[in-house]
Protein backbone atom coordinates (compact mmCIF):
# COMPACT_ATOMS: atom_id res chain seq x y z
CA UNK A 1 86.49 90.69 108.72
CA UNK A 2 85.35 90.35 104.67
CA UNK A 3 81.86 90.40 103.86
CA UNK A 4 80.56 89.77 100.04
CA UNK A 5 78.15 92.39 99.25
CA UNK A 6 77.83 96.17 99.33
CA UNK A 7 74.42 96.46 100.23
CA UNK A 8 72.06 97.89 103.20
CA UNK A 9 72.99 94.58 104.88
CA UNK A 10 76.72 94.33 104.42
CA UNK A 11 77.13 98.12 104.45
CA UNK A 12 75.77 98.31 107.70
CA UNK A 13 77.72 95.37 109.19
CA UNK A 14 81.07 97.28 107.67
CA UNK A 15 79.78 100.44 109.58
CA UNK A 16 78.91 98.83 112.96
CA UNK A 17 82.17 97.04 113.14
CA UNK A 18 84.26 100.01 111.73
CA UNK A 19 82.63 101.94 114.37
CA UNK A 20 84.35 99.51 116.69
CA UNK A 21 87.88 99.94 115.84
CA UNK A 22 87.34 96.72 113.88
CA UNK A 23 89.06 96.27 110.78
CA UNK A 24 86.67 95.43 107.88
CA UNK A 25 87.01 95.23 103.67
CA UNK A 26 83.91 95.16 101.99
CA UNK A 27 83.64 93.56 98.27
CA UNK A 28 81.05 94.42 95.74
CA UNK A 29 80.80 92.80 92.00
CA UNK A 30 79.53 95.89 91.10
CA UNK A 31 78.98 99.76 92.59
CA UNK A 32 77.53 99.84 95.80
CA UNK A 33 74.04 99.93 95.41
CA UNK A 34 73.88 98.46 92.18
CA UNK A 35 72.03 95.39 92.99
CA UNK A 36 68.91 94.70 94.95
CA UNK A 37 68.96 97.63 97.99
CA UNK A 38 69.45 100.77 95.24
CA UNK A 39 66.80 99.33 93.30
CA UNK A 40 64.23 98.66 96.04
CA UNK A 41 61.20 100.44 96.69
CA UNK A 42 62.30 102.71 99.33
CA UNK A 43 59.86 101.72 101.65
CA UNK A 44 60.88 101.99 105.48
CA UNK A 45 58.39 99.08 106.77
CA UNK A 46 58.41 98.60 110.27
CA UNK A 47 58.13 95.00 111.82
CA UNK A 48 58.00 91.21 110.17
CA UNK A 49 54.89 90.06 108.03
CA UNK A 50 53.96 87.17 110.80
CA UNK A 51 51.82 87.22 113.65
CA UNK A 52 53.66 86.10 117.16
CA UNK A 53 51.46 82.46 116.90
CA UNK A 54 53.43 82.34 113.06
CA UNK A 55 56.84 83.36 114.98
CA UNK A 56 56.31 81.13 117.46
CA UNK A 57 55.39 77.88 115.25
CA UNK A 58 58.69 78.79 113.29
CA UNK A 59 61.34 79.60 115.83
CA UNK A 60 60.27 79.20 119.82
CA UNK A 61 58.80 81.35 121.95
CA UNK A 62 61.82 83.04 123.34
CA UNK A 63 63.41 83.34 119.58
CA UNK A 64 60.13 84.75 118.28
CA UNK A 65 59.94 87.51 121.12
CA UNK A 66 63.59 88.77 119.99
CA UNK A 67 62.69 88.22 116.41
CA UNK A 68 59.44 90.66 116.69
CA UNK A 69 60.71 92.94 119.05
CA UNK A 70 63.73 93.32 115.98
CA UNK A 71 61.50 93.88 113.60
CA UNK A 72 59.07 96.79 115.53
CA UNK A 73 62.05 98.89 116.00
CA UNK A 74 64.14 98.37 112.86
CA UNK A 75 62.43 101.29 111.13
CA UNK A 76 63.49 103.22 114.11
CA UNK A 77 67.19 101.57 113.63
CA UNK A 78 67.00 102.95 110.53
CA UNK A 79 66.13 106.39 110.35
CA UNK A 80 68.58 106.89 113.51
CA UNK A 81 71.31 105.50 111.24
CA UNK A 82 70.67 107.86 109.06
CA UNK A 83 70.41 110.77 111.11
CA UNK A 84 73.62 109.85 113.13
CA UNK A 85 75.78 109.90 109.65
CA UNK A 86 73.97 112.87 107.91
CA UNK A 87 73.06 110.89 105.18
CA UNK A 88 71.04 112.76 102.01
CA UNK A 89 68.38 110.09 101.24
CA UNK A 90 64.94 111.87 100.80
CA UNK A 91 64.54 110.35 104.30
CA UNK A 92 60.65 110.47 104.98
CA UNK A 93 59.18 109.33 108.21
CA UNK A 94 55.24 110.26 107.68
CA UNK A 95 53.69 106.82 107.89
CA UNK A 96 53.47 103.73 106.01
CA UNK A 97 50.09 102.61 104.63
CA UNK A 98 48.59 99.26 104.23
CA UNK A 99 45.27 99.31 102.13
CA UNK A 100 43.04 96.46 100.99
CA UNK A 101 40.07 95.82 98.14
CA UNK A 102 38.77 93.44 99.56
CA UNK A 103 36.73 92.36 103.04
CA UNK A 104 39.11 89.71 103.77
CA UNK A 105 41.92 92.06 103.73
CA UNK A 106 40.23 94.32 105.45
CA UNK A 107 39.73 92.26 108.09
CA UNK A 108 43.24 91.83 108.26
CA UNK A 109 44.13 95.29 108.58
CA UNK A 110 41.69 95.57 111.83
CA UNK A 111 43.53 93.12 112.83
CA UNK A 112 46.90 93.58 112.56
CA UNK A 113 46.03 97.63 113.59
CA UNK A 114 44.74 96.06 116.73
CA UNK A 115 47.57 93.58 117.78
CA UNK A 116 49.96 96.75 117.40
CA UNK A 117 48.24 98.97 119.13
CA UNK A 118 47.89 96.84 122.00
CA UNK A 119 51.90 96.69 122.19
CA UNK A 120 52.16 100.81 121.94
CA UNK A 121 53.01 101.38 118.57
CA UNK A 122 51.58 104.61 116.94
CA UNK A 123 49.23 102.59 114.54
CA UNK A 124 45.38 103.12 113.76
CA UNK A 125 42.98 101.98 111.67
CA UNK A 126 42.06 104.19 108.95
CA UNK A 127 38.47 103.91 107.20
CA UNK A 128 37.21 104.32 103.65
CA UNK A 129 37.14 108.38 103.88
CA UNK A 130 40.05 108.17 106.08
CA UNK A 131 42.34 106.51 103.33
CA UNK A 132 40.36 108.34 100.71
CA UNK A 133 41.88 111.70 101.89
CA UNK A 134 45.32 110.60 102.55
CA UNK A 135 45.62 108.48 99.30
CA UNK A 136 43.68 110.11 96.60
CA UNK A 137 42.40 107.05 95.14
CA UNK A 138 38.99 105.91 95.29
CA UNK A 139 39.98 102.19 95.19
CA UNK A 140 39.97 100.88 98.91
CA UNK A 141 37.92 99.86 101.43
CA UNK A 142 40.32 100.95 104.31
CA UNK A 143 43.48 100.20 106.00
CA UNK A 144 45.93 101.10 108.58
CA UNK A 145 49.09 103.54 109.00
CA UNK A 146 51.79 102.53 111.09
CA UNK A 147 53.64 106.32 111.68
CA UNK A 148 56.79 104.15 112.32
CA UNK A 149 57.43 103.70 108.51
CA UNK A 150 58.52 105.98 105.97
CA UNK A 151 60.57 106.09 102.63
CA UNK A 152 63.98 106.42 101.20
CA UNK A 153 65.78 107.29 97.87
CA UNK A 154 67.26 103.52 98.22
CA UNK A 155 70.29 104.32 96.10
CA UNK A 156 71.03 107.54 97.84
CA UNK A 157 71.03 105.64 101.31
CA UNK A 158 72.86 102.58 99.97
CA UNK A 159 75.81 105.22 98.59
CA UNK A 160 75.44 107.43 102.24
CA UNK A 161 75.93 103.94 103.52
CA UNK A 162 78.95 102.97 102.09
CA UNK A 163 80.43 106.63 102.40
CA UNK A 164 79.89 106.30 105.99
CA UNK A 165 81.56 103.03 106.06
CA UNK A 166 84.68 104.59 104.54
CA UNK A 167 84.74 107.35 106.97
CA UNK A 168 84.43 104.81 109.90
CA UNK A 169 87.53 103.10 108.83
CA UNK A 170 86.40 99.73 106.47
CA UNK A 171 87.59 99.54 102.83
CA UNK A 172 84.77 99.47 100.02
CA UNK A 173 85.99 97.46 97.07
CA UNK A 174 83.68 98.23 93.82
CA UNK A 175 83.90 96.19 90.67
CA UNK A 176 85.65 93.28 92.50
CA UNK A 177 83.11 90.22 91.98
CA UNK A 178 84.38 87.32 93.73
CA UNK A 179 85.08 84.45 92.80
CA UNK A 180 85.99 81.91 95.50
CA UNK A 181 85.92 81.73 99.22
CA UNK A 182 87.20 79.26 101.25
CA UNK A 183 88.78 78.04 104.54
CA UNK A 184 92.26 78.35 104.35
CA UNK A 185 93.66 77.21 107.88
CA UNK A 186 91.93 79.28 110.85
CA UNK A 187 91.08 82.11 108.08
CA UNK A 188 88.63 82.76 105.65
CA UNK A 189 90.63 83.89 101.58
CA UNK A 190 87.96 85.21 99.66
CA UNK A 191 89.61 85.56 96.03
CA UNK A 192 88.92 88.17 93.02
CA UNK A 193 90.25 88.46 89.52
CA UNK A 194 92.06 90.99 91.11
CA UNK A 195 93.76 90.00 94.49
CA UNK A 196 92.75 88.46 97.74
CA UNK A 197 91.22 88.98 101.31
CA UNK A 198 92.56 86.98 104.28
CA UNK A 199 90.16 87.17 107.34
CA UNK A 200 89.01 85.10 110.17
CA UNK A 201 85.33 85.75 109.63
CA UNK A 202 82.96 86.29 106.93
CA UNK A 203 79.77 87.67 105.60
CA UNK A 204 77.89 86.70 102.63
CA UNK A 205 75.84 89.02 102.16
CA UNK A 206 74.32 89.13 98.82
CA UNK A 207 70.70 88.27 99.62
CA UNK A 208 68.91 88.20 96.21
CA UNK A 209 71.83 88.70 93.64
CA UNK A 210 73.20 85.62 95.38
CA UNK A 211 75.00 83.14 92.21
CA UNK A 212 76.54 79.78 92.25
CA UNK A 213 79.93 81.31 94.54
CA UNK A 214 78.60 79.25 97.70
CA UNK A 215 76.97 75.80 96.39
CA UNK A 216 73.68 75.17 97.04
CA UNK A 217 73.30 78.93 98.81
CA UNK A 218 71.15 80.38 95.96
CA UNK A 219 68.78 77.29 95.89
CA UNK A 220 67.37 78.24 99.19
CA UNK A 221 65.50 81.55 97.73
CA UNK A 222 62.92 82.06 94.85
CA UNK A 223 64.58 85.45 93.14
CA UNK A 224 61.61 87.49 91.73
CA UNK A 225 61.61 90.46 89.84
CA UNK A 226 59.83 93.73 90.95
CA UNK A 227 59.27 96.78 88.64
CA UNK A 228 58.95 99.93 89.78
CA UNK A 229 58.13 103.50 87.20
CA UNK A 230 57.89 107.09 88.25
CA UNK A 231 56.24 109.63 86.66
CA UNK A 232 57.37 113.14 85.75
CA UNK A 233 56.91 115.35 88.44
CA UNK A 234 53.42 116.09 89.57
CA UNK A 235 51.37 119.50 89.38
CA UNK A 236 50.66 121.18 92.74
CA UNK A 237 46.93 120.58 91.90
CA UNK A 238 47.44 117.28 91.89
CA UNK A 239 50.09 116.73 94.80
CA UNK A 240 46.92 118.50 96.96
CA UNK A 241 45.04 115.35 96.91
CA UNK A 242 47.66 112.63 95.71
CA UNK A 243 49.66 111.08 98.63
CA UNK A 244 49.73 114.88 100.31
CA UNK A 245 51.17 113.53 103.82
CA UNK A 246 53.83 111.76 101.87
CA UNK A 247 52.89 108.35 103.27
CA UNK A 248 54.47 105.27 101.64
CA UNK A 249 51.50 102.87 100.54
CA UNK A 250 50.93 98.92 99.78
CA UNK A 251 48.25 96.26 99.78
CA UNK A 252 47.34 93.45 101.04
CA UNK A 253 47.09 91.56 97.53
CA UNK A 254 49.15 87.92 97.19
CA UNK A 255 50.62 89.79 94.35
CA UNK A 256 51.57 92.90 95.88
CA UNK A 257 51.53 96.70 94.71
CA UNK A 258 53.39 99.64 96.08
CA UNK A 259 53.64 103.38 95.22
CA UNK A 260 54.95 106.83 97.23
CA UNK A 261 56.23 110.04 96.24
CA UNK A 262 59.71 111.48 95.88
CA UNK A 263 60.91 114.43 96.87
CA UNK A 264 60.44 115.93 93.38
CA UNK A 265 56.63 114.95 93.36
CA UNK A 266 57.07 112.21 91.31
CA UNK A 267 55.01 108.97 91.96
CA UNK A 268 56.73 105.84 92.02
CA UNK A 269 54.14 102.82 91.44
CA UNK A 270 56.04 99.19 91.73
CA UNK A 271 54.51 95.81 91.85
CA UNK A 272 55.33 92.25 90.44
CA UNK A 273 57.49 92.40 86.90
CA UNK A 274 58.06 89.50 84.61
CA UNK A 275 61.10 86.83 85.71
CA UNK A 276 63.95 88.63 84.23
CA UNK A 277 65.83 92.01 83.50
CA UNK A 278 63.28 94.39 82.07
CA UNK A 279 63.90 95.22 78.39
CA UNK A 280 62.12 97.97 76.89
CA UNK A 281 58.93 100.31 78.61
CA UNK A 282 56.68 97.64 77.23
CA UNK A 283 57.52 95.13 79.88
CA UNK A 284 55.86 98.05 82.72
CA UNK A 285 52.56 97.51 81.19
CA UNK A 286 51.38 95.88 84.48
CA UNK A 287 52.53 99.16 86.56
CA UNK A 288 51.46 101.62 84.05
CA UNK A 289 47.82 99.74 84.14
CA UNK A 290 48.12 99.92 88.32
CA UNK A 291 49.09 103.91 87.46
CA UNK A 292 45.82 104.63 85.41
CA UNK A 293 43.59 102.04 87.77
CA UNK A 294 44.88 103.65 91.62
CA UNK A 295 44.52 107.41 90.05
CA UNK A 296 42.30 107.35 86.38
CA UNK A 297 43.35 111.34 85.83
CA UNK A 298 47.29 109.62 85.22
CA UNK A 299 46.60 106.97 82.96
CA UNK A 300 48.03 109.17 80.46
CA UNK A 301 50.69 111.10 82.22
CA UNK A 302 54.25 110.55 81.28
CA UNK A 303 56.34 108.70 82.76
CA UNK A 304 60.50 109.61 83.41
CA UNK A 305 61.94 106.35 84.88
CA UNK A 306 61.09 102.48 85.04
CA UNK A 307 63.33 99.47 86.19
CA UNK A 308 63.43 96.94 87.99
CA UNK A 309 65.04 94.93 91.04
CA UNK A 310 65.59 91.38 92.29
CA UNK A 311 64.01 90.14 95.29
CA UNK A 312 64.90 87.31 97.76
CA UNK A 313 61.82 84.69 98.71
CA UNK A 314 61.68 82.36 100.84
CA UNK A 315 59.34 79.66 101.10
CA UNK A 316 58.20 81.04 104.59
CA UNK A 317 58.35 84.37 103.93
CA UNK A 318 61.10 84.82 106.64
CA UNK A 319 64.70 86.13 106.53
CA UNK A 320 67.69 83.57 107.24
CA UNK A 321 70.54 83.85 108.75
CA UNK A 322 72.58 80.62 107.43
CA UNK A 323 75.93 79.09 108.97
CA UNK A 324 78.12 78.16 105.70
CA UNK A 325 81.24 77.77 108.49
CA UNK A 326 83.17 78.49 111.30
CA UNK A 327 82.45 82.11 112.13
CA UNK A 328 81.21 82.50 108.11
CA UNK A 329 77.42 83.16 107.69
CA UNK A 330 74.67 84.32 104.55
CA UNK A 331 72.26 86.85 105.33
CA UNK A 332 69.31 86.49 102.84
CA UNK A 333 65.48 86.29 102.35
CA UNK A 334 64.18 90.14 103.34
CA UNK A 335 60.98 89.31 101.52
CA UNK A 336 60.56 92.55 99.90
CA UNK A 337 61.08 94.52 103.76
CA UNK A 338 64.88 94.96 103.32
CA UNK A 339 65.36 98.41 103.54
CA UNK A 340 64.96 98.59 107.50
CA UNK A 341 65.62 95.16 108.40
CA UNK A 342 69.00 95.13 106.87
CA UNK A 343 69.99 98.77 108.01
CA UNK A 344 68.96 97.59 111.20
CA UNK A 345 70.54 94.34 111.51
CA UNK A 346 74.13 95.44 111.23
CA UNK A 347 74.72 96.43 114.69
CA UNK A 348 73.24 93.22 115.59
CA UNK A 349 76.14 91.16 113.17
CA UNK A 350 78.51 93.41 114.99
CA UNK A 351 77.51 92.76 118.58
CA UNK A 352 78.03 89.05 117.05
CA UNK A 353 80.98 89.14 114.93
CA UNK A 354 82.42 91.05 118.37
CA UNK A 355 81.24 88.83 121.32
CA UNK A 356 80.59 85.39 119.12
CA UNK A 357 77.24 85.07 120.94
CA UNK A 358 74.71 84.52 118.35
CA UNK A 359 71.79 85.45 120.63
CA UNK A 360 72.62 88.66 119.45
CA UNK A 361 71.17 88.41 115.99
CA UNK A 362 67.18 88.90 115.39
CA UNK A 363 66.70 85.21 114.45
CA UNK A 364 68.44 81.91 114.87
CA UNK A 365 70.78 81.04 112.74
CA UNK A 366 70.14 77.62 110.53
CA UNK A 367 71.62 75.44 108.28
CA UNK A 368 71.57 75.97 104.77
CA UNK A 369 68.71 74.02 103.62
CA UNK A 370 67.90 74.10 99.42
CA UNK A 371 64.17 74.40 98.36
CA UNK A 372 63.08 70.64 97.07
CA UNK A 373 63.41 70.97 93.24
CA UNK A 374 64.97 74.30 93.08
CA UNK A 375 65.68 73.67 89.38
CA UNK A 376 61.93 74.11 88.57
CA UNK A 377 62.19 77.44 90.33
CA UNK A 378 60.88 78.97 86.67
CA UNK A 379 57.68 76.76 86.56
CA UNK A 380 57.05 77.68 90.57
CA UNK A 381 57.43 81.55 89.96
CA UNK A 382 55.38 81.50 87.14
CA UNK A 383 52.45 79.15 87.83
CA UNK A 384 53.17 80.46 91.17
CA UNK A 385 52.35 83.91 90.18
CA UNK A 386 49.73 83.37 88.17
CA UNK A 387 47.77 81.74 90.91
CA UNK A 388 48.70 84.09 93.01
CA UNK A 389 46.85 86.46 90.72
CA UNK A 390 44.05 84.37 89.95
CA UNK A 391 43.00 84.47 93.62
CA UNK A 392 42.77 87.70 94.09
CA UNK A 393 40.71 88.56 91.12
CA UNK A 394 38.24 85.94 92.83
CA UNK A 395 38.51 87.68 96.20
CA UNK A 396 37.95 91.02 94.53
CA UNK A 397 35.24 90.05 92.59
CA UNK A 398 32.63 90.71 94.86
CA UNK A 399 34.54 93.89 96.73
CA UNK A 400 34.86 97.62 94.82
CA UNK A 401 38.04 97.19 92.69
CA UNK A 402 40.63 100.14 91.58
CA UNK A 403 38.78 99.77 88.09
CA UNK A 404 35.32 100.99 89.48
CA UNK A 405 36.71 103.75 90.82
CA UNK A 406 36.93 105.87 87.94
């Protein structure tokens, strides 16, 4: 077995089937962790963004049922992998937070609070005081915690990962980018500057650092940057009322923003960054503006990190899982809820990879299908994005905003 990509998703494929007795060499253009999982948010989000009437519309009742049930236990998938290898993470399990500004996403947290708590998850609905206490910022109206979610030191799991991987039995190539991959008799040779991998089934798994290696793959996605910054450590005075139950927190904005602690009491604030590699601090105005607007007594506190991370979108919001050939297949589109979903869904590529039943994965697998005009993929993520934005100044406009709550 080869699979392309040392992230969470191929990592935990090469773990699952190593665990197996199966043998498995894992290549990565870079270090593992280097691309998209080490530079995520950390954010252990349980479940998909869809209701089951979205799931159903999109894949069938039956294939929706597996696909939700997937996601409401991949959080759990994930902090159990990590406990079972012992990896050092900053592993957090306290809650994930979902806030809104504005009546109509408030609405949809009642909502969404209601449909899981009708299925027995440990969810509830958390009012304006409520969030007040277990945020610190004065800028909400409400919203729900979901005590299945949590947070990681992304690069810290996506190293544990590969570690583990090693110790299972697979092979972790670093620095070995490759550069071809095709169907050489009953096998899969997957080629490198450096040598080659013969195997009879393969993985791409490069989600949103996916290039031009398999045509037509990367036109399937929007790739978006997020930027993330972290301040210096935080004061015990103000760790008492920022984030003190260590919940991971995001909104319900079209244009989304995100911030947690670390396990030195830093805050990490992340949120939509320009289309391209950041290059200097001035490009985290946008964050540092979210920093002074969520909590007014930071706007001038230093900061000791910023950067920023691809992520994979697709034009439905929902993960893929494309054929590209006999027993070969792409895992991409996490939608900016890749740290648990792709922990979680390497046991399920295993079970497949093992029995060749594909009712074993989360979703059904598709045909690689390109987004119509992918070349104007600049125009839609910026016109896109400022729209985006755009609409929910107007839906804020008449709700208390992070500004007014200075």
């Amino acid at each position: 077995m080869v699979i392309i990509g040392a992230g969470f998703t191929g990592l935990s494929t090469a773990l699952a089937l190593a665990s197996r007795g199966q043998k498995v060499a894992v290549l990565e253009a870079g270090e593992p962790g280097e691309g998209a999982s080490g530079r995520s948010g950390g954010q252990v989000i349980p479940g998909l963004r869809h209701f089951m009437k979205d799931l159903n519309a999109a894949y069938g009742e039956a294939a929706a049922r597996r696909a939700h049930d997937f996601g409401s236990t991949a959080a759990d998938a994930c902090f159990d992998l990590i406990d079972a290898n012992s990896i050092a993470c900053e592993a957090v399990r306290s809650g994930k937070i979902q806030v809104a500004d504005t009546q109509a996403g408030l609405a949809d947290a009642k909502v969404r609070a209601d449909a899981w708590q009708k299925r027995g998850a440990p969810v509830r609905f958390l009012d304006r005081d409520e969030l007040i206490a277990a945020t610190g910022t004065r800028g909400y109206l409400g919203g729900w915690i979901d005590m299945r979610g949590g947070s990681v030191q992304p690069l810290a799991l996506t190293r544990g990962l590969a570690s583990a991987s090693r110790t299972a039995g697979a092979t972790v190539y670093a620095r070995s980018r490759v550069r071809s991959a095709a169907r050489t008799g009953a096998a899969w040779r997957v080629s490198t500057a450096n040598g080659h991998v013969t195997a009879p089934k393969l993985l791409l798994a490069t989600n949103a650092t996916t290039d031009a290696l398999w045509p037509g793959l990367c036109q399937t996605f929007l790739r978006v940057w997020s930027y993330q910054i972290a301040t210096t450590p935080l004061s015990a005075e103000l760790r008492a009322h920022i984030l003190p139950g260590d919940q991971s927190v995001s909104d319900t904005r079209r244009v989304l923003r995100y911030f947690r602690t670390d396990a030195a009491g830093r805050l990490i604030v992340g949120g939509k960054g320009r289309a391209r590699t950041p290059a200097s601090i001035d490009d985290f105005d946008f964050q540092r503006q979210t920093l002074g607007r969520l909590y007014p007594e930071l706007a001038d506190h230093p900061l000791e990190y910023a950067w920023g991370g691809e992520v994979c979108i697709t034009a439905d919001r929902l993960p893929r899982i494309i054929r590209l050939g006999p027993d070969a297949y792409a895992h991409l589109g996490c939608n900016g809820k890749g740290v648990a979903w792709c922990t979680a869904i390497g046991e399920a590529f295993a079970e497949m990879f093992t029995s060749g039943d594909e009712r074993a994965l989360p979703i059904p697998v598709t045909p690689l299908k390109r987004i119509p005009f992918h070349w104007l993929r600049h125009v839609y993520v910026g016109v896109g994005g400022a729209w985006l934005r755009l609409r929910d100044s107007l839906d804020a406009a008449s709700a208390p905003t992070l500004k007014e709550s200075k």
